[in-house]
C-alpha atoms as a PDB file:
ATOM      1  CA  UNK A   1     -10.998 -15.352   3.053  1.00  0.00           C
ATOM      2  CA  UNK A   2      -9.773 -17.051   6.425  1.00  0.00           C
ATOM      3  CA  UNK A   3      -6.155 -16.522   6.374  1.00  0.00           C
ATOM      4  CA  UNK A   4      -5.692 -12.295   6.007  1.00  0.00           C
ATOM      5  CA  UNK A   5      -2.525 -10.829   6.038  1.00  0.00           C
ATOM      6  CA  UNK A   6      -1.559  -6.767   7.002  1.00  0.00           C
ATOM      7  CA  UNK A   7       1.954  -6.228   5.040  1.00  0.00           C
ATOM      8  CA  UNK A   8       4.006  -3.443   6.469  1.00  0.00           C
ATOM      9  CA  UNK A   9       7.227  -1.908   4.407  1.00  0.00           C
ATOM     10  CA  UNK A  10       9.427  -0.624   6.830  1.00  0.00           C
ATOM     11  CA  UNK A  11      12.869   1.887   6.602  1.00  0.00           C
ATOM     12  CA  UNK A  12      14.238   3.529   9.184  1.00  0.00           C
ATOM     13  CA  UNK A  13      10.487   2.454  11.517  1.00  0.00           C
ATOM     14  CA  UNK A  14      12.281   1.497  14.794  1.00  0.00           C
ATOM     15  CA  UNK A  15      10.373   3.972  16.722  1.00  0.00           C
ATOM     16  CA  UNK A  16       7.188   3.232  15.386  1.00  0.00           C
ATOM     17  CA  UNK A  17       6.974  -0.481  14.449  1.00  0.00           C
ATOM     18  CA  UNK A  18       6.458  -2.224  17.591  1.00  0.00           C
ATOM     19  CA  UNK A  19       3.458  -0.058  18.170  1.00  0.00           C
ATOM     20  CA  UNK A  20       2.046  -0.466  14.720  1.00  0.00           C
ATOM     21  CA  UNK A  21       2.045  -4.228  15.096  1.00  0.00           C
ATOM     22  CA  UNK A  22       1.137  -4.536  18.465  1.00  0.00           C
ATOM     23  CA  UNK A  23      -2.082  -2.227  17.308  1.00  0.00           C
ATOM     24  CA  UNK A  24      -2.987  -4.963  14.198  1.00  0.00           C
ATOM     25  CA  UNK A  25      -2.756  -7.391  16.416  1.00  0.00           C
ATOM     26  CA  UNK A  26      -5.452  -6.353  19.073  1.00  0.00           C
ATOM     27  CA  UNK A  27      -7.438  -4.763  16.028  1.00  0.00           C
ATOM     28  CA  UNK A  28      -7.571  -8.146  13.974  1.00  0.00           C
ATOM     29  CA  UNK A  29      -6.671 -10.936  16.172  1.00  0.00           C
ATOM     30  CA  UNK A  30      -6.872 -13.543  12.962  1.00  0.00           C
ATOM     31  CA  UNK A  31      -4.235 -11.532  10.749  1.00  0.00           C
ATOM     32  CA  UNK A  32      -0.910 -12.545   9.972  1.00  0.00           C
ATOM     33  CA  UNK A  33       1.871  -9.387   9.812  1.00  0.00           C
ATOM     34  CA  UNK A  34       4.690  -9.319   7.146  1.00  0.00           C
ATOM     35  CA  UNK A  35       7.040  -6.677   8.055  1.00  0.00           C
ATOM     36  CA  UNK A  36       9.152  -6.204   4.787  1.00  0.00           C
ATOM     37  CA  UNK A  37      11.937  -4.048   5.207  1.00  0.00           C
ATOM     38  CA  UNK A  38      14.776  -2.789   3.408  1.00  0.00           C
ATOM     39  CA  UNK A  39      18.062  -2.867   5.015  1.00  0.00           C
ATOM     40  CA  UNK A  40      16.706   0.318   7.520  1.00  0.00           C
ATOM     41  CA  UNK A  41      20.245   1.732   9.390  1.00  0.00           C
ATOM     42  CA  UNK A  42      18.346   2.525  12.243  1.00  0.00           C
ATOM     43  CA  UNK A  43      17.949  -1.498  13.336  1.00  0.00           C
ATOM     44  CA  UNK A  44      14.550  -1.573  12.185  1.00  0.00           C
ATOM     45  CA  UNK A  45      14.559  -5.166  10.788  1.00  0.00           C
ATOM     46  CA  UNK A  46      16.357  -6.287  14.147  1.00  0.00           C
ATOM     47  CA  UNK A  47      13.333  -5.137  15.982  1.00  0.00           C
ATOM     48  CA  UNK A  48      11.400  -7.058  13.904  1.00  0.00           C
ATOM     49  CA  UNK A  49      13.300  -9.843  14.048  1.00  0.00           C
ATOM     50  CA  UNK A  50      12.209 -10.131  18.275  1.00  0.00           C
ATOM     51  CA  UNK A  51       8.803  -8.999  17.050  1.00  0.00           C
ATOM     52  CA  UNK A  52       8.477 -12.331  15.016  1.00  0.00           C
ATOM     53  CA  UNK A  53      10.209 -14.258  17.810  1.00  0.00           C
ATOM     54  CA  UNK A  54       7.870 -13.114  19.996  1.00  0.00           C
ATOM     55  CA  UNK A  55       4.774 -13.544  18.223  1.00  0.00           C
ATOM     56  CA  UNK A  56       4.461 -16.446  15.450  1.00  0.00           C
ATOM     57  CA  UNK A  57       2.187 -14.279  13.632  1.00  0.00           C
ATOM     58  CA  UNK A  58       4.232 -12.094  12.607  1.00  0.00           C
ATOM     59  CA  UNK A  59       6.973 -12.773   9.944  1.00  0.00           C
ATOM     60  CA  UNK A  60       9.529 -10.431   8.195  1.00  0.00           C
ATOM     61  CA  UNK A  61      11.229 -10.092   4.963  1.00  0.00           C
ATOM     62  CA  UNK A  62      14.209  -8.562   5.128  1.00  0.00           C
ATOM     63  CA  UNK A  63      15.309  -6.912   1.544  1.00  0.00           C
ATOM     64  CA  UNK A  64      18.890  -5.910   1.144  1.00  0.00           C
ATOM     65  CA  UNK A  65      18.617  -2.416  -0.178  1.00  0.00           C
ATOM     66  CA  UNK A  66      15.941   0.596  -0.384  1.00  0.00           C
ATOM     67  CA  UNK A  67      14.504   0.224  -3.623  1.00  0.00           C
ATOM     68  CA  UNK A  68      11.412   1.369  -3.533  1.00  0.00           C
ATOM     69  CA  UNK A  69       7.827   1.144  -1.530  1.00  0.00           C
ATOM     70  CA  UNK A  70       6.572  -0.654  -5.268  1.00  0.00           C
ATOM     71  CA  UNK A  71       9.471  -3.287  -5.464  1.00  0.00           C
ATOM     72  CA  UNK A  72       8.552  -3.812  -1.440  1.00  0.00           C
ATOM     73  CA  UNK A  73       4.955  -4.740  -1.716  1.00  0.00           C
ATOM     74  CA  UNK A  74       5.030  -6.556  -4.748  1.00  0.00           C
ATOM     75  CA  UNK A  75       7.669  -8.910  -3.140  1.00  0.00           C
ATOM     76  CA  UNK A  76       5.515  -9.115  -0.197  1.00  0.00           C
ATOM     77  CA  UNK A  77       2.241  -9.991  -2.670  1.00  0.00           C
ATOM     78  CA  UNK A  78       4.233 -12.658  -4.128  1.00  0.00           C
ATOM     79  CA  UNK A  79       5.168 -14.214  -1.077  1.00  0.00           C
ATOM     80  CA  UNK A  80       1.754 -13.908   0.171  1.00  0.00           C
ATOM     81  CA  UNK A  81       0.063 -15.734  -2.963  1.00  0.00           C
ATOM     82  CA  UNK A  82       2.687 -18.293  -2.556  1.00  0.00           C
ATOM     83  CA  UNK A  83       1.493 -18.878   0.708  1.00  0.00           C
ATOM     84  CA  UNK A  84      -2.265 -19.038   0.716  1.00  0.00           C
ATOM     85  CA  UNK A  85      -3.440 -15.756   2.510  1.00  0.00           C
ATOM     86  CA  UNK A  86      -6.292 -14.100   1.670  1.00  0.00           C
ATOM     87  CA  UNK A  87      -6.967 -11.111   1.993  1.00  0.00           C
ATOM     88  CA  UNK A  88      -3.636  -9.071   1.612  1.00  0.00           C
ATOM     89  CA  UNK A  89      -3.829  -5.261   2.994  1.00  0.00           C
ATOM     90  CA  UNK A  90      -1.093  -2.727   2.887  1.00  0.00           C
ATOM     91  CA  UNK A  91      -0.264  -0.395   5.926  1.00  0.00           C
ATOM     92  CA  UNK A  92       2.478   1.973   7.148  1.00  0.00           C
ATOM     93  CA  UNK A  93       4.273   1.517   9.221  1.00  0.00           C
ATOM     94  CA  UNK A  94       4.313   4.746  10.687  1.00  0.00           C
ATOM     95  CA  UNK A  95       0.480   5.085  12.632  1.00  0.00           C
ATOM     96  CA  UNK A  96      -0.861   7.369  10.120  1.00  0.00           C
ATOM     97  CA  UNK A  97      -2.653   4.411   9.172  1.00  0.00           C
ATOM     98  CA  UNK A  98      -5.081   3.418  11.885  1.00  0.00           C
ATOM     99  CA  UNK A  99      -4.568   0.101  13.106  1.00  0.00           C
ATOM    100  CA  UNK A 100      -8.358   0.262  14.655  1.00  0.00           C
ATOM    101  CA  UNK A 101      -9.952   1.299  11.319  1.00  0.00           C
ATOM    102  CA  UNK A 102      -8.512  -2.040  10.270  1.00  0.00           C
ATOM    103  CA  UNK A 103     -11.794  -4.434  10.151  1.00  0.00           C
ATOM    104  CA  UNK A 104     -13.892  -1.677   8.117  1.00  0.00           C
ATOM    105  CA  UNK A 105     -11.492  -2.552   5.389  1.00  0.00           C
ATOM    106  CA  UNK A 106     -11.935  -5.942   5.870  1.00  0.00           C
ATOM    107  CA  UNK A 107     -15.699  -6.396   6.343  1.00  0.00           C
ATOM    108  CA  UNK A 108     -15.972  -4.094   3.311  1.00  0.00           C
ATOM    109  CA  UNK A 109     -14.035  -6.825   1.112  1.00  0.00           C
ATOM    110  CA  UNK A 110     -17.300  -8.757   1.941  1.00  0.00           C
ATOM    111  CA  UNK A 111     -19.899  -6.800   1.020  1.00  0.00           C
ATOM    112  CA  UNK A 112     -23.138  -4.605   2.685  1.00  0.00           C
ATOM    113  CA  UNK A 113     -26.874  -5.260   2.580  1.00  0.00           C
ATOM    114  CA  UNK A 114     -26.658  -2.354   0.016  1.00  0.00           C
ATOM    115  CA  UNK A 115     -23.342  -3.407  -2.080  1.00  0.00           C
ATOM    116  CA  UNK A 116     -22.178  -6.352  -2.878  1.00  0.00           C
ATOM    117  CA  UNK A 117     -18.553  -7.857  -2.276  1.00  0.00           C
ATOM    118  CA  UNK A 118     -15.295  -5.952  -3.364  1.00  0.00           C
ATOM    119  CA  UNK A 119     -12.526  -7.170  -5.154  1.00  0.00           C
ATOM    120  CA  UNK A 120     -10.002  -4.161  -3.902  1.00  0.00           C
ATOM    121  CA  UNK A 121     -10.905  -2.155  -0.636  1.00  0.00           C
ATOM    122  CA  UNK A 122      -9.276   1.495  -0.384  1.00  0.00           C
ATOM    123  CA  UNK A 123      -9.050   3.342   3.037  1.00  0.00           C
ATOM    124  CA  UNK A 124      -9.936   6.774   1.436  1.00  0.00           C
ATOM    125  CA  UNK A 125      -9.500  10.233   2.787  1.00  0.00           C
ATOM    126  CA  UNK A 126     -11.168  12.333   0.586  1.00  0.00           C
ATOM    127  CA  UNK A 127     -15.122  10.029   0.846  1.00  0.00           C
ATOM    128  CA  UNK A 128     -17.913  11.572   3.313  1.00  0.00           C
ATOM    129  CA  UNK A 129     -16.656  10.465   6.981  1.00  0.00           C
ATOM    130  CA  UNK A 130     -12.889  10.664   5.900  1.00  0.00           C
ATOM    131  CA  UNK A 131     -10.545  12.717   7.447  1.00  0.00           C
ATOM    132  CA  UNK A 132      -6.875  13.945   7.972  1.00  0.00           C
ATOM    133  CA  UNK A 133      -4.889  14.810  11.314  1.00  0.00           C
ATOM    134  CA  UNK A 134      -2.680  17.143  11.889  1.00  0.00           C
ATOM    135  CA  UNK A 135      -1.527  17.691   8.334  1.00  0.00           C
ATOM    136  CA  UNK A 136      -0.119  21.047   7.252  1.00  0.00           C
ATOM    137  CA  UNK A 137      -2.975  22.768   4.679  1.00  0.00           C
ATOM    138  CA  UNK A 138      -0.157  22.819   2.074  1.00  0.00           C
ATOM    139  CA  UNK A 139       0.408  18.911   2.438  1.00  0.00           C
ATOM    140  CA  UNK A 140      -3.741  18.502   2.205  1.00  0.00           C
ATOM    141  CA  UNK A 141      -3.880  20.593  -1.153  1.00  0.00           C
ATOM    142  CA  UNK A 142      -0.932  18.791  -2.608  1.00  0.00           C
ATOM    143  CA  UNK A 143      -2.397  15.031  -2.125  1.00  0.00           C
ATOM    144  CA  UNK A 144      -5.950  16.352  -3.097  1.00  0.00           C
ATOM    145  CA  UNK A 145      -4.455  17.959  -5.925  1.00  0.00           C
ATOM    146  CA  UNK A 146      -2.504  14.893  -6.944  1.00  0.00           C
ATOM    147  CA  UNK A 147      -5.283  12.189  -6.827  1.00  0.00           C
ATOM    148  CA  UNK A 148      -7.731  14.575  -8.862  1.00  0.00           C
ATOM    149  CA  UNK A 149      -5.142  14.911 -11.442  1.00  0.00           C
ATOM    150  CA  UNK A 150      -4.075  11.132 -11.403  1.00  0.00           C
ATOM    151  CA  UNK A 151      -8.265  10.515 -11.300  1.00  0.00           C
ATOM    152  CA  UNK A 152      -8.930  13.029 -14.415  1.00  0.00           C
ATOM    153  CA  UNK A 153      -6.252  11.852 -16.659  1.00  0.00           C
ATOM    154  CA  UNK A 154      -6.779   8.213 -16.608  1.00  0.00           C
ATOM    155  CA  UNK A 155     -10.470   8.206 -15.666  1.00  0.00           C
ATOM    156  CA  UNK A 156     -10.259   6.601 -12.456  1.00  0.00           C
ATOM    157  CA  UNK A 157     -13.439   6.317 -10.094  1.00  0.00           C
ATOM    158  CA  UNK A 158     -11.891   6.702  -7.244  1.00  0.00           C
ATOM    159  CA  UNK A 159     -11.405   9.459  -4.995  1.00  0.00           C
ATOM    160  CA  UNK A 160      -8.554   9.005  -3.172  1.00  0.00           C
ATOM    161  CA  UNK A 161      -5.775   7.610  -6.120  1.00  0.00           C
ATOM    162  CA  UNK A 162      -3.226   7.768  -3.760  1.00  0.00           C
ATOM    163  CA  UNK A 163      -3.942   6.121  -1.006  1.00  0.00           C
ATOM    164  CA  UNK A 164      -2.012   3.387   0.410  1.00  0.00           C
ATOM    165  CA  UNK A 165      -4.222   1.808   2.781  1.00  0.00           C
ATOM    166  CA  UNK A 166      -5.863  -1.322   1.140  1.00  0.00           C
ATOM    167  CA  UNK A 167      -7.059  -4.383   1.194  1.00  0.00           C
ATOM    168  CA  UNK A 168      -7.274  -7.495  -1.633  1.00  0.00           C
ATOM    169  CA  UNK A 169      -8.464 -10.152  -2.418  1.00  0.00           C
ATOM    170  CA  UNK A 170      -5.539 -12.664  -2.970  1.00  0.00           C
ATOM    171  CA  UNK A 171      -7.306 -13.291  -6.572  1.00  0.00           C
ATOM    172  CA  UNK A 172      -7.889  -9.455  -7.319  1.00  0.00           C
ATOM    173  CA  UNK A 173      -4.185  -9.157  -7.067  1.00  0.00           C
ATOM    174  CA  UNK A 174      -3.645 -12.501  -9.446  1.00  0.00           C
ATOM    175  CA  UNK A 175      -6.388 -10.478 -11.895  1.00  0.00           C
ATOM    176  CA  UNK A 176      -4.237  -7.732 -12.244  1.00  0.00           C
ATOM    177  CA  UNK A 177      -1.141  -9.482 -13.409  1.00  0.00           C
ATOM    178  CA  UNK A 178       1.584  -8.571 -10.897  1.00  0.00           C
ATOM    179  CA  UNK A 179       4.076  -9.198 -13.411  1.00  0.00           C
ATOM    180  CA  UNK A 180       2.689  -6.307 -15.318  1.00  0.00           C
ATOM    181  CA  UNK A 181       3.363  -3.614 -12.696  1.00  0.00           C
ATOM    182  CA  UNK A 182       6.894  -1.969 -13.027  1.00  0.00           C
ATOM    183  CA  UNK A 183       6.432   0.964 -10.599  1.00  0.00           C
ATOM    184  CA  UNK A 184       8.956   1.325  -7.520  1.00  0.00           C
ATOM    185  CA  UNK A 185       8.242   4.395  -6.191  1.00  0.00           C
ATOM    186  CA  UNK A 186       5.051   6.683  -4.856  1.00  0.00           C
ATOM    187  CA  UNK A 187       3.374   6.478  -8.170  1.00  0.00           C
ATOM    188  CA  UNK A 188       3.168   2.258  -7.437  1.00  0.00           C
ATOM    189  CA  UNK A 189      -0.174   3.248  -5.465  1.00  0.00           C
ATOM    190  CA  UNK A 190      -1.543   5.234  -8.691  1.00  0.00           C
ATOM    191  CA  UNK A 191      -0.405   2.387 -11.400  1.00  0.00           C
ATOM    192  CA  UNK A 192      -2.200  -0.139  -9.020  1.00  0.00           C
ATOM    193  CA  UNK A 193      -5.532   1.158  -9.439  1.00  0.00           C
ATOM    194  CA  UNK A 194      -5.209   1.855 -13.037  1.00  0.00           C
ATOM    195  CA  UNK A 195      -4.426  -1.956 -13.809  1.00  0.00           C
ATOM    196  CA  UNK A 196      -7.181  -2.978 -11.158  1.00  0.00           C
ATOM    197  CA  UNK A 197      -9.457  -0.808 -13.499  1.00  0.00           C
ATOM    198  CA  UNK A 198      -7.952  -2.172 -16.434  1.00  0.00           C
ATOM    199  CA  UNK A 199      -8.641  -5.679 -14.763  1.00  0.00           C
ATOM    200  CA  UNK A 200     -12.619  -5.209 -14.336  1.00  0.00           C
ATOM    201  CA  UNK A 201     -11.909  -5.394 -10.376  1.00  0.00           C
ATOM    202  CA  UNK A 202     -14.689  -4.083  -8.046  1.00  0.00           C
ATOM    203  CA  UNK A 203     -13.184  -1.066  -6.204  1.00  0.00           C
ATOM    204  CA  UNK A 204     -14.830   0.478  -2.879  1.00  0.00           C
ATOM    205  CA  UNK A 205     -13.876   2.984  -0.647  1.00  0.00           C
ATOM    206  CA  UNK A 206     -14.150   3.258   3.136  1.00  0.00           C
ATOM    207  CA  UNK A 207     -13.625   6.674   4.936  1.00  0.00           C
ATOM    208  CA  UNK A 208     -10.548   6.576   7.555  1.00  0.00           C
ATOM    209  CA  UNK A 209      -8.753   9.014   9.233  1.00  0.00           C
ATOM    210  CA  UNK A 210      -5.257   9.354   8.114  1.00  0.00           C
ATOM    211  CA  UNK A 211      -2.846  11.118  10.936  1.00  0.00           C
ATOM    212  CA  UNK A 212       0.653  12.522  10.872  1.00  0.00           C
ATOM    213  CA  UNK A 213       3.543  10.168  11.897  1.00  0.00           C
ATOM    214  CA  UNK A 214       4.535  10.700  15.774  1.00  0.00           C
ATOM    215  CA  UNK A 215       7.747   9.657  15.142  1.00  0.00           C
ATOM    216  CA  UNK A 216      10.525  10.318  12.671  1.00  0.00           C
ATOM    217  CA  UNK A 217      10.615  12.064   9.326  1.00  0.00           C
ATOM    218  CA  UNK A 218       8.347  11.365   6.601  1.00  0.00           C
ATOM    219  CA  UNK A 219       9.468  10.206   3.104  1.00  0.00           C
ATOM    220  CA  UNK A 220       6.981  12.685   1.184  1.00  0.00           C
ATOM    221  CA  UNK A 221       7.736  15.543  -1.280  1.00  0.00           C
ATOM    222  CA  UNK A 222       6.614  18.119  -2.923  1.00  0.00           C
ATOM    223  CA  UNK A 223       9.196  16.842  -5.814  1.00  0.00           C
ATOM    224  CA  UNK A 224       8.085  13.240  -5.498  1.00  0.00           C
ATOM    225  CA  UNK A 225       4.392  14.088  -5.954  1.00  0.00           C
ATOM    226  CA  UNK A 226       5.247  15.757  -9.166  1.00  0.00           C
ATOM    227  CA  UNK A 227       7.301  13.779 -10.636  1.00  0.00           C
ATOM    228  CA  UNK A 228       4.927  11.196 -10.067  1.00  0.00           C
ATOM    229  CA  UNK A 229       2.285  13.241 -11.590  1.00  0.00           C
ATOM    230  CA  UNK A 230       4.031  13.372 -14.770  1.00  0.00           C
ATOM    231  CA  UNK A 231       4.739  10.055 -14.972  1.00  0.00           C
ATOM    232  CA  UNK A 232       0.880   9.860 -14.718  1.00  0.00           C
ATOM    233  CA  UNK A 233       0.451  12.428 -17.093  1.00  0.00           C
ATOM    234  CA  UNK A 234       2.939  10.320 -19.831  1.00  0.00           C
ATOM    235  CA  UNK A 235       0.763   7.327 -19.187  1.00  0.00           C
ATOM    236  CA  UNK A 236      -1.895   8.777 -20.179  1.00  0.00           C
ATOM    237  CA  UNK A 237      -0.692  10.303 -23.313  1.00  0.00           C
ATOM    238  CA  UNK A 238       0.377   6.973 -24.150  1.00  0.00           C
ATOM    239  CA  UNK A 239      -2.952   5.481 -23.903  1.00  0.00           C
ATOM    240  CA  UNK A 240      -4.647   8.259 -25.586  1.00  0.00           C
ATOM    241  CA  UNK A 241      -2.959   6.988 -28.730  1.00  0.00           C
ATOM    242  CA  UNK A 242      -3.179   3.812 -27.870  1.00  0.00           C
ATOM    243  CA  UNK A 243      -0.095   2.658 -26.808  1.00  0.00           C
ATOM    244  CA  UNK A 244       1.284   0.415 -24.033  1.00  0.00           C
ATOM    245  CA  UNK A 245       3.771   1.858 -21.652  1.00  0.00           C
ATOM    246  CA  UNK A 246       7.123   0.228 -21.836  1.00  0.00           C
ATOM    247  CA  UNK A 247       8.020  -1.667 -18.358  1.00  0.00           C
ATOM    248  CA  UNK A 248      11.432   0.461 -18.515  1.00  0.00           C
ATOM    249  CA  UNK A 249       9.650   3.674 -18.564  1.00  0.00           C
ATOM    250  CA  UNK A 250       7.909   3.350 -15.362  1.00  0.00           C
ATOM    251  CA  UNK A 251      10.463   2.519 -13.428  1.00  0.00           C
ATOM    252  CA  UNK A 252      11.555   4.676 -10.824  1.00  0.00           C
ATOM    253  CA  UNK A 253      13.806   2.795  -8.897  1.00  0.00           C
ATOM    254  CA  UNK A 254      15.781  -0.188  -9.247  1.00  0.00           C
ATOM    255  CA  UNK A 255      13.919  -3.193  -8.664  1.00  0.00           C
ATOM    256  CA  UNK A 256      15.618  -5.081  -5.221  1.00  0.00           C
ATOM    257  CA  UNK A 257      17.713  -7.937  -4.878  1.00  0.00           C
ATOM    258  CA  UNK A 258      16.049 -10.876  -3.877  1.00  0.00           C
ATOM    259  CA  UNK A 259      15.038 -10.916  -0.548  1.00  0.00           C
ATOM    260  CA  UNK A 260      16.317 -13.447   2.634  1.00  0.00           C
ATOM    261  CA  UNK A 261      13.070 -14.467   4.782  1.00  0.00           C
ATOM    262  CA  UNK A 262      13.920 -14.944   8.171  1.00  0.00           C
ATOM    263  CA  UNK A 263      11.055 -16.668   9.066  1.00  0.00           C
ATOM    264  CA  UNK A 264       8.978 -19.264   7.179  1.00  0.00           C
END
């Protein structure tokens, strides 16, 4: 794994961005950055744009509608496996993932004295040593809430279902069939980990600290969490009785046109 690269989706970011990949880039010197964002009215993709010219490690997708953090990072996989780079982690854009807590993820892909290499690395809140910032004690209850449900109904291992910091392997992701995953929305994180399970992949988690954006709005609900939750809880039925979802039932946004990379 010599080639790893941090993918950040990005709408309406222009506050935050420059910071975020400035941050990677001091944290892990030898990663690539894929900024992949979709069509963000507030010039976001612009930004990026000089962010790329200024630095030819970082490169940006630029997707002509918002459809979708799923549809986002599964275009950004795809380019990624096209391209050789290994591993593949997923961070927002917005600095509630820390930058800095970067290389834990990555030096956890490889393994400890007492645990051997992972296939999948999740930056978890809810592990010993994790924590959350300056989160509301509603917001906390809600995301506990929703990755013990998502955990209990399709008998997940991990703690912290939701979480969208991670790092693969570039052949964990070809393991778990990309093609297979029809998510769009929040519930993309959730169907991940099921198919990794599905896919025999190694999963370890790393305690971070996840902190409230600085900047800007964020794109959570109280309504999106549950309606992801009964998507979960449909899955799950389904399986029970042993049958496969349908790839038009899980999708909760329309998949995005093809995207025009702006650098190569």
């Amino acid at each position: 794994m010599s080639r790893p690269l941090v993918v950040i989706p990005t709408y309406n970011e222009r506050e935050s961005l420059a910071d975020t990949v400035a941050r990677v880039r001091e944290a892990a010197p030898e990663a690539s950055v894929l900024v992949v964002d979709d069509a963000s009215p507030d010039g976001t993709g612009a930004l990026a744009d000089g962010l790329a010219s200024a630095d030819e490690a970082v490169q940006v997708l630029h997707r002509t509608a918002k459809n979708g953090l799923g549809a986002a990072y599964l275009e950004a996989f795809a380019w990624a496996l096209e391209r050789g780079f290994d591993p593949i982690v997923q961070l927002d854009a917005d600095g509630s993932h820390l930058p800095e807590q970067l290389p834990r993820l990555l030096d956890a892909l490889e393994g400890t004295a007492s645990s051997g290499p992972a296939d999948l690395v999740i930056g978890s809140r809810w592990v010993p040593g994790g924590a959350i910032e300056n989160w509301p004690r509603h917001r906390e209850l809600l995301s506990r809430w929703g990755s013990a449900y998502a955990r209990a109904v399709l008998r997940l291992d991990t703690r912290d279902a939701t979480a969208g910091y991670r790092a693969f392997r570039a052949d964990a992701l070809r393991r778990i069939r990309l093609e297979d995953v029809h998510t769009r929305g929040y519930v993309f994180q959730v169907d991940m980990l099921w198919h990794a399970r599905d896919a025999g992949l190694t999963v370890v988690e790393v305690p971070v600290t996840f902190v409230e954006r600085a900047h800007g709005r964020s794109k959570m609900s109280s309504a999106i969490v549950v309606e992801a939750m009964l998507r979960v809880t449909g899955w799950a039925l389904r399986s029970r009785f042993g049958h496969r979802r349908p790839a038009a039932d899980a999708v909760a946004e329309p998949r995005g046109a093809e995207a025009k990379r702006s650098r190569s």
